[in-house]
C-alpha atoms as a PDB file:
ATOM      1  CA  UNK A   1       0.000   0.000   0.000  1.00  0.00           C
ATOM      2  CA  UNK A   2       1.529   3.534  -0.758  1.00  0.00           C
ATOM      3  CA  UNK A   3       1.796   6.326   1.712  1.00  0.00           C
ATOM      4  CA  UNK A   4      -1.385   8.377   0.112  1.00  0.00           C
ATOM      5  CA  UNK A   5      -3.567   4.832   0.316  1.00  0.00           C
ATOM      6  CA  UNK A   6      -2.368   4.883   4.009  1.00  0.00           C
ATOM      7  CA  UNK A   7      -3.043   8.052   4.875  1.00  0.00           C
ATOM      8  CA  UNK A   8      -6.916   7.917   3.038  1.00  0.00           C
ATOM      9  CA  UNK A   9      -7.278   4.501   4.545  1.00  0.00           C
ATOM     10  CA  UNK A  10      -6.693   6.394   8.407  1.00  0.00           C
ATOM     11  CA  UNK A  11      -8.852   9.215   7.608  1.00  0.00           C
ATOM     12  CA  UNK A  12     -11.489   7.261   6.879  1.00  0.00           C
ATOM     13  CA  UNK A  13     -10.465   5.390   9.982  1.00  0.00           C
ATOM     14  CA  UNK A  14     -14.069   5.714  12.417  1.00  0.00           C
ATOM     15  CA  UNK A  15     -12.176   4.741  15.431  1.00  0.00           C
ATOM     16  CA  UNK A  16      -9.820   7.354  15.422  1.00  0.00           C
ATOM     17  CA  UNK A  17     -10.426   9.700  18.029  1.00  0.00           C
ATOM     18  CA  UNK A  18      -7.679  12.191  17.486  1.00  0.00           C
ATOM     19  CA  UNK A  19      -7.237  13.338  13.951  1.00  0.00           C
ATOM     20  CA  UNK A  20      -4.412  15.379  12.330  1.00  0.00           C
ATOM     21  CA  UNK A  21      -5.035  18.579  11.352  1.00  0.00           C
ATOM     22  CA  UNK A  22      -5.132  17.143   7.378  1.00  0.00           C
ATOM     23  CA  UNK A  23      -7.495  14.498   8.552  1.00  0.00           C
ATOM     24  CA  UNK A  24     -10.014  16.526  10.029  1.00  0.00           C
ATOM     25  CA  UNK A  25      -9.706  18.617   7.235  1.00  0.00           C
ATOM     26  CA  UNK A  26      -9.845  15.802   4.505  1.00  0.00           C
ATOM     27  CA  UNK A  27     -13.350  14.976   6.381  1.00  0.00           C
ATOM     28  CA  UNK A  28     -14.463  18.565   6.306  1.00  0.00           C
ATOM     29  CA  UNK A  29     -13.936  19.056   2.348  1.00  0.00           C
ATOM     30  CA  UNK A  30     -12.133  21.746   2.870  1.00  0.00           C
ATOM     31  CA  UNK A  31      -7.938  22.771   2.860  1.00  0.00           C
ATOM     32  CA  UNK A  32      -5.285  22.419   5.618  1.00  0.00           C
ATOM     33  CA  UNK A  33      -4.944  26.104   5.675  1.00  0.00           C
ATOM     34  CA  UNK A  34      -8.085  27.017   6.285  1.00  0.00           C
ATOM     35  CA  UNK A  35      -8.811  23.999   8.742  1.00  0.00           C
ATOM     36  CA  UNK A  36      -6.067  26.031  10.674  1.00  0.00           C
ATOM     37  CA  UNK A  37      -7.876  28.896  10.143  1.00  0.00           C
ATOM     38  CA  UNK A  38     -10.815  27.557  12.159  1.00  0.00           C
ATOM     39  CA  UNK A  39      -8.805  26.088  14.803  1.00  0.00           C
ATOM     40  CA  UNK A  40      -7.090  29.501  14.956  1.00  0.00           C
ATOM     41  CA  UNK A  41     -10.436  31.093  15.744  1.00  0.00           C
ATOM     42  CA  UNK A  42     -11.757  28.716  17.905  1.00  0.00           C
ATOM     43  CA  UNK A  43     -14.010  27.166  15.415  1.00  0.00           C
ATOM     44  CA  UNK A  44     -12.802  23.927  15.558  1.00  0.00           C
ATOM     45  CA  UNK A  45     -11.526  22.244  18.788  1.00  0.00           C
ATOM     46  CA  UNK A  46      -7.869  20.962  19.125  1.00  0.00           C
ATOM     47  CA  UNK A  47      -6.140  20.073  21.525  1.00  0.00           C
ATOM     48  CA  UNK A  48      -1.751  20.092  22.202  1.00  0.00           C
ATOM     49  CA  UNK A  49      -0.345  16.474  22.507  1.00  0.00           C
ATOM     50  CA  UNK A  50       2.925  17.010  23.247  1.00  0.00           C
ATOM     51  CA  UNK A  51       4.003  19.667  20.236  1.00  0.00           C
ATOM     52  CA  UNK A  52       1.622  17.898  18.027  1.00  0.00           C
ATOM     53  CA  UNK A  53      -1.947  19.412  17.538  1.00  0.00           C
ATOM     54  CA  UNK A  54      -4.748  17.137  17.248  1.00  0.00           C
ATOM     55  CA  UNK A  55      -8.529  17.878  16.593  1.00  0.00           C
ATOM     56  CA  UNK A  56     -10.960  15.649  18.285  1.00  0.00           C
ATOM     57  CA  UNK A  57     -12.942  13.787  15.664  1.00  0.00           C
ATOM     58  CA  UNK A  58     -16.021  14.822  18.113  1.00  0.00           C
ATOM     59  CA  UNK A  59     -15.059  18.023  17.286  1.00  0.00           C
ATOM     60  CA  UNK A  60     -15.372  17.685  14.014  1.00  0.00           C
ATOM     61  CA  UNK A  61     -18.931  16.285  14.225  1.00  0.00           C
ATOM     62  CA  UNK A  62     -19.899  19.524  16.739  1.00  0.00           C
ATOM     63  CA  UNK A  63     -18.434  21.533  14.086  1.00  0.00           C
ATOM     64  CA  UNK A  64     -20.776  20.566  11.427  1.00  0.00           C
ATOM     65  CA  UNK A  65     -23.779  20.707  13.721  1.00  0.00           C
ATOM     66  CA  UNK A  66     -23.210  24.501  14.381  1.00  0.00           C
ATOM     67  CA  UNK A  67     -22.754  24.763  10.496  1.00  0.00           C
ATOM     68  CA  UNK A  68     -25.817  23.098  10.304  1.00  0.00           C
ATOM     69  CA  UNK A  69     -27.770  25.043  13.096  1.00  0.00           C
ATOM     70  CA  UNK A  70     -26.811  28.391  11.517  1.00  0.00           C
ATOM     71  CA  UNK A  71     -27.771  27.731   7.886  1.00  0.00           C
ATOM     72  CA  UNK A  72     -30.995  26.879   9.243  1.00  0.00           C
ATOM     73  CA  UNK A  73     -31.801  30.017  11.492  1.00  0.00           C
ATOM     74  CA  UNK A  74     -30.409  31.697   7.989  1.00  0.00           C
ATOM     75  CA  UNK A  75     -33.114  30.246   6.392  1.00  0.00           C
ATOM     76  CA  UNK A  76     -36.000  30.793   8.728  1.00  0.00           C
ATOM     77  CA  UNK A  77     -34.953  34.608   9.593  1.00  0.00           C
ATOM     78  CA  UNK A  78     -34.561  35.381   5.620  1.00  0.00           C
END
């Protein structure tokens, strides 16, 4: 298996529970620099592990649900 099938194959990975900043990203649909951006903002949780950063895949998932939540009190108020 090469490195990129590797790396897919662990983001796909359900059981992880700490994801790499790429991972989390690769499951948003969206870049590395602008999953950075989030985490930077406080959008996204992460959390230090040693002088690694890691984002919780429940974070992630909480992520999308505020998405979610604010596209539809968008919709209702327009």
């Amino acid at each position: 298996m090469s490195d990129t099938a590797d790396t897919a194959a662990l983001a796909a990975d359900p059981t992880l529970v700490l994801l790499t900043v790429e991972e989390a990203a690769r499951r948003l649909s969206i870049g590395r620099t602008y999953c950075y951006s989030l985490i930077s903002s406080g959008e996204l949780e992460s959390v230090p592990v040693g002088r690694l950063r890691r984002v919780p895949a429940e974070a992630v998932h909480d992520y999308v649900v505020r998405l979610r939540r604010a596209h539809r009190s968008d919709i209702t108020v327009a």
